[in-house]
Protein backbone atom coordinates (compact mmCIF):
# COMPACT_ATOMS: atom_id res chain seq x y z
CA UNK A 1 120.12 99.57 96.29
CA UNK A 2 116.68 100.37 96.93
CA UNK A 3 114.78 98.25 99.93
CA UNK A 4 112.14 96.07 98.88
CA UNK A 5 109.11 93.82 100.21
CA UNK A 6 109.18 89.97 99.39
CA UNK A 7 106.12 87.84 99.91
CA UNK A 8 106.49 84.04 99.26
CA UNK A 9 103.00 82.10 99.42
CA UNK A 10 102.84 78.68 98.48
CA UNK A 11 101.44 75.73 100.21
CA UNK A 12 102.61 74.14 103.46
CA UNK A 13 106.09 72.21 103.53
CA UNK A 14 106.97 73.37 100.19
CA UNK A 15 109.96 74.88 101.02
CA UNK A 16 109.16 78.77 101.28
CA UNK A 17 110.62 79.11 104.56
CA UNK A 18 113.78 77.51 104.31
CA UNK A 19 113.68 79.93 100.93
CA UNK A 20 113.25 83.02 102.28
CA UNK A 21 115.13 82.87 105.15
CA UNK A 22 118.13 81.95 103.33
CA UNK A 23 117.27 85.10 100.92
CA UNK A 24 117.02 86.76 103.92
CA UNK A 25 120.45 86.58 105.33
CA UNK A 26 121.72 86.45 101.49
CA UNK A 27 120.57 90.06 101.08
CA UNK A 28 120.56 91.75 104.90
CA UNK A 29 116.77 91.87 105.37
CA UNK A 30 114.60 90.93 108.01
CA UNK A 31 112.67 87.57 108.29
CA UNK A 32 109.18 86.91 109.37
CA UNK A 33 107.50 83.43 109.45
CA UNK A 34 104.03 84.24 109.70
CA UNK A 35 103.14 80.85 109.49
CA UNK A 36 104.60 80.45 112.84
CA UNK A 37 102.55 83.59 114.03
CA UNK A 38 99.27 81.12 113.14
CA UNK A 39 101.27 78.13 114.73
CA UNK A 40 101.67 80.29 118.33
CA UNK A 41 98.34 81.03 118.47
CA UNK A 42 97.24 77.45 118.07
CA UNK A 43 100.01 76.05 120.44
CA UNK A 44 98.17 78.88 122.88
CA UNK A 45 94.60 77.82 121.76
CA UNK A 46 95.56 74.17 122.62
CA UNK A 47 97.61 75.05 126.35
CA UNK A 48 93.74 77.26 127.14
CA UNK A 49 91.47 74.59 125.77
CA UNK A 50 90.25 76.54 123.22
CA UNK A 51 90.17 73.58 120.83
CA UNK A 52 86.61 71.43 120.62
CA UNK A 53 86.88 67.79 121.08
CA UNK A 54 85.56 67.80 117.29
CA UNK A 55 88.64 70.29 116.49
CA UNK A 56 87.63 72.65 115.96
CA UNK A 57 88.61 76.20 117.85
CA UNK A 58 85.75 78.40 120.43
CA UNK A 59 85.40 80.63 117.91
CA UNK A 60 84.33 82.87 120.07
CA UNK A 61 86.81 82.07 122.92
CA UNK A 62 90.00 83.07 121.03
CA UNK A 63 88.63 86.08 119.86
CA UNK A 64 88.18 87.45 123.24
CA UNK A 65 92.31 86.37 124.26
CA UNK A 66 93.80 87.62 121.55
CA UNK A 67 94.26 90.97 122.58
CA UNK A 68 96.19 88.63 125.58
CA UNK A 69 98.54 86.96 122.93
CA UNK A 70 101.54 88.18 122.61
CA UNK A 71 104.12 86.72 119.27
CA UNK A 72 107.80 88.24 118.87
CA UNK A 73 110.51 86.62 117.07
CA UNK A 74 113.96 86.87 118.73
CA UNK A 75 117.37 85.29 118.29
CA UNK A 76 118.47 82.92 121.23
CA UNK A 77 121.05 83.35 123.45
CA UNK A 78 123.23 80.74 121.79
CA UNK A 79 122.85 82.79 118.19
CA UNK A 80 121.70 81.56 115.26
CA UNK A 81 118.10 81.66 113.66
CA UNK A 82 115.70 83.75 115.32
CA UNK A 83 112.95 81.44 117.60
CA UNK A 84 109.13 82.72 117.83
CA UNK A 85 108.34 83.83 121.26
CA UNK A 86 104.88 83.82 122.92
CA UNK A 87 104.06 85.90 125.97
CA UNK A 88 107.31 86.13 126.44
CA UNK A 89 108.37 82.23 126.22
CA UNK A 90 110.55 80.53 123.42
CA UNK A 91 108.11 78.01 121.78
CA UNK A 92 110.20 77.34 118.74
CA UNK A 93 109.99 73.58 119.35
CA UNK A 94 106.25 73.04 120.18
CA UNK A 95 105.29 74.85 117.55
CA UNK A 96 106.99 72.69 114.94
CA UNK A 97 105.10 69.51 115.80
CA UNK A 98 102.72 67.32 114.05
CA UNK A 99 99.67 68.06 116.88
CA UNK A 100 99.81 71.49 116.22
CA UNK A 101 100.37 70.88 112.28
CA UNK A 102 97.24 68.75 112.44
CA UNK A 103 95.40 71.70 114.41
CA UNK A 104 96.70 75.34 112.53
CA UNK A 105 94.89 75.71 109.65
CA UNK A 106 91.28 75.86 110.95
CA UNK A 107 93.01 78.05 113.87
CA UNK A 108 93.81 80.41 111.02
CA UNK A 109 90.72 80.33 109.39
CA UNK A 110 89.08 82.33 111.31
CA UNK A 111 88.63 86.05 110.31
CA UNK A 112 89.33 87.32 113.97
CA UNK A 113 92.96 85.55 113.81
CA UNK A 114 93.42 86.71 110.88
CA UNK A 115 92.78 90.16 110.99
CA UNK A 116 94.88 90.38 114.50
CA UNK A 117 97.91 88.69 113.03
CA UNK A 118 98.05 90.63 109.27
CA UNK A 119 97.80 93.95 110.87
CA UNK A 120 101.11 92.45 113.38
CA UNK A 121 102.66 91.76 109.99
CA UNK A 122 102.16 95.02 108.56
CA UNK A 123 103.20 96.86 111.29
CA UNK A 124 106.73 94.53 110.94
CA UNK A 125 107.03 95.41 107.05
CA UNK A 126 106.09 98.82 107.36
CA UNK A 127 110.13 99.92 106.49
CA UNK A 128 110.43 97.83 103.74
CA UNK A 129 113.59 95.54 103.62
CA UNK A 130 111.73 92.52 104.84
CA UNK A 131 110.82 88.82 103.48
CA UNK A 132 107.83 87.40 104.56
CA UNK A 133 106.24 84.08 103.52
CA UNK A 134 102.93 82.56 104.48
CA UNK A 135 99.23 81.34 102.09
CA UNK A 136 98.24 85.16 102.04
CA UNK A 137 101.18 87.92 101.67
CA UNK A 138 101.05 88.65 98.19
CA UNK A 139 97.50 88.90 98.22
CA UNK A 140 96.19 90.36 101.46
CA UNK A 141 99.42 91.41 103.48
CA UNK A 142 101.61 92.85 101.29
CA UNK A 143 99.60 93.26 97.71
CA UNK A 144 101.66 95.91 96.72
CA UNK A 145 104.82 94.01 97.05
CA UNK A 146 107.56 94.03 94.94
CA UNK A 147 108.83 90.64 94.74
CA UNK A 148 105.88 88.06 94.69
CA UNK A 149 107.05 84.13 94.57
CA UNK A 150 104.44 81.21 94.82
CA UNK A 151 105.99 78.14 95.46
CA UNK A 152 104.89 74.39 94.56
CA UNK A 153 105.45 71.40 94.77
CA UNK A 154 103.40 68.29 94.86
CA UNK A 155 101.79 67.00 97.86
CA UNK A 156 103.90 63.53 98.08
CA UNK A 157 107.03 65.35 97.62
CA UNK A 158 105.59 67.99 100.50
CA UNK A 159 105.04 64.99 102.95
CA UNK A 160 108.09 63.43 102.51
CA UNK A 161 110.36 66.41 103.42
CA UNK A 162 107.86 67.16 106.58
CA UNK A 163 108.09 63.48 107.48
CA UNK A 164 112.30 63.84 106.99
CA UNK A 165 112.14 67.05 109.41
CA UNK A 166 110.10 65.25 112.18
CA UNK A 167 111.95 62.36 112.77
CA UNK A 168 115.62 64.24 112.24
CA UNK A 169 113.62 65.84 115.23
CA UNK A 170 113.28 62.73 117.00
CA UNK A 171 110.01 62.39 116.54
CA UNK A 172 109.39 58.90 116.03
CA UNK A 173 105.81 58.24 116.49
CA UNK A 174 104.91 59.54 113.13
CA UNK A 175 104.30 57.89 110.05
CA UNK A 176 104.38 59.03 106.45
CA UNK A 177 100.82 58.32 105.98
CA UNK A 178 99.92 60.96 108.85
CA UNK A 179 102.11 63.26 107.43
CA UNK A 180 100.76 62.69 103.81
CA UNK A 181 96.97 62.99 105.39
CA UNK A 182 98.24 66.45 107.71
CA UNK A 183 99.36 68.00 103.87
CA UNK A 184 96.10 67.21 102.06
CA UNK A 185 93.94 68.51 105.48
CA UNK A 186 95.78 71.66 105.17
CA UNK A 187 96.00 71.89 101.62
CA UNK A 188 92.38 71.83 101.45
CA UNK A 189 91.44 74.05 104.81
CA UNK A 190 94.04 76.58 103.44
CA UNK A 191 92.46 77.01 99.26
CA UNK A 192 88.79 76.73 100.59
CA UNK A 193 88.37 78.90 103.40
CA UNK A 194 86.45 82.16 103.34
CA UNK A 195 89.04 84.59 104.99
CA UNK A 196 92.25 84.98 102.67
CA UNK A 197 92.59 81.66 101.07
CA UNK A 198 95.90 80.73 99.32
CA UNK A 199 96.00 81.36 95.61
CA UNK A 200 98.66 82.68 93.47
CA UNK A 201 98.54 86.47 93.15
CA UNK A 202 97.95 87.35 89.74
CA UNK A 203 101.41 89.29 89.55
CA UNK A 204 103.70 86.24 91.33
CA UNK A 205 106.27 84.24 90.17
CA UNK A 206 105.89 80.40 90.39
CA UNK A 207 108.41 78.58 91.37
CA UNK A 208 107.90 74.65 90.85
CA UNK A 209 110.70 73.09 93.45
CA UNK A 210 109.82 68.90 93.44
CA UNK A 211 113.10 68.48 91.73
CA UNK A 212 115.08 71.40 92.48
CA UNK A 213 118.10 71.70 95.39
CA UNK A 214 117.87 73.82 98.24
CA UNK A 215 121.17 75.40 96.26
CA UNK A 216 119.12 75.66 93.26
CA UNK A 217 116.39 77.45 95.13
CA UNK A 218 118.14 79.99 96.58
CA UNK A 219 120.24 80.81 93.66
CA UNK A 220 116.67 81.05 91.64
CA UNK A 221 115.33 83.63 94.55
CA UNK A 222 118.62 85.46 94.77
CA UNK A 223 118.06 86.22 90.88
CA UNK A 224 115.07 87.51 91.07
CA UNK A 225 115.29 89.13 94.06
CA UNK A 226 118.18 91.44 91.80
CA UNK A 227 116.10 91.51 89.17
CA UNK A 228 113.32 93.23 91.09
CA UNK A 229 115.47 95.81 92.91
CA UNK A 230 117.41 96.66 89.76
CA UNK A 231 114.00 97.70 88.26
């Protein structure tokens, strides 16, 4: 069976990345998050105050460190799902919470980030045999890919399931209302900027999943990720 490139886009807490890693270990390939690429550099942004009192990031600033920033993805010691490593340190956790949520998407806005972290992502897809999912793989990483998905669901439905994986996390202090406001920031940060915004590539699947199972899901990927390498 011929290898293959997958890019899922869709908007944030949708469900891509639970999707595509389970295709991922469905099918033998390799998984990137690059969403938690943009998520490291923001958690490192934050650590260096690179982050304006107003929130928004020294442009300027984290241009000149990235060549300092270092993102791998390994598995733990313990096994299981690979963690995302920066400079060396297992940030898995941080990365995942609401603070950094509430600061990524104007982190990767900016064309410098961008640029850094899509040639990273290239570099990892460059043998094929990989599934990636972020706002821009279809369109900017990986245009020529062969499976496209763009996932959807709607912004309530988004919150909710973010909300659900915070406090399963322990993370108590957060309300639905945050995590409803969060979506909608990002939402509208991630369609309007100038540098890759998220939109559907014209030649990607949509995949609508307010009322679908996670079993549903994956069986829906897992056909068309046949149907693509069967073509």
């Amino acid at each position: 069976m011929k290898k293959i490139t997958v890019a899922i886009d869709g908007y944030s807490s949708s469900g891509k990345s639970t999707m595509a890693k389970a295709l991922a270990r469905a099918v033998g390939y390799a998984y990137i998050d690059s969403g938690a690429m943009y998520r490291a550099v923001t958690l490192y942004a934050m650590r260096h105050g690179l982050i304006n009192a107003d929130g928004r990031p020294d442009e300027a600033a984290l241009a000149a460190v990235l060549p300092g920033i270092h993102i791998d993805f390994r598995v733990p010691a313990g096994g299981g799902a690979s963690h995302t490593f920066l400079n060396g340190e297992d940030v898995e956790a941080q990365i995942r919470s609401l603070e950094v949520s509430s600061h990524v998407s104007p982190v990767a806005a900016l064309p410098e980030v961008r640029h850094a972290l899509t040639c990273l992502q290239r570099e990892y897809g460059k043998a094929k045999g990989i599934v990636m999912d972020g706002r821009d793989i279809g369109t900017t990483v990986f245009p020529d890919a062969e499976m496209k998905v763009f996932v959807d669901a709607t912004p309530e439905e988004r919150a909710r399931r973010r909300f659900r994986e915070l406090t399963e996390k322990g993370d108590s202090g957060v309300t639905y209302d945050q995590v409803l406001a969060n979506v909608l920031e990002r939402d509208e940060i991630d369609r309007t900027r100038k540098e890759s915004p998220l939109r559907q590539a014209d030649d990607a699947v949509v995949l609508c999943n307010d009322a679908m199972t996670a079993d549903e899901q994956d069986r829906w990927m897992l056909d068309l990720f046949h149907k693509r390498t069967a073509e």
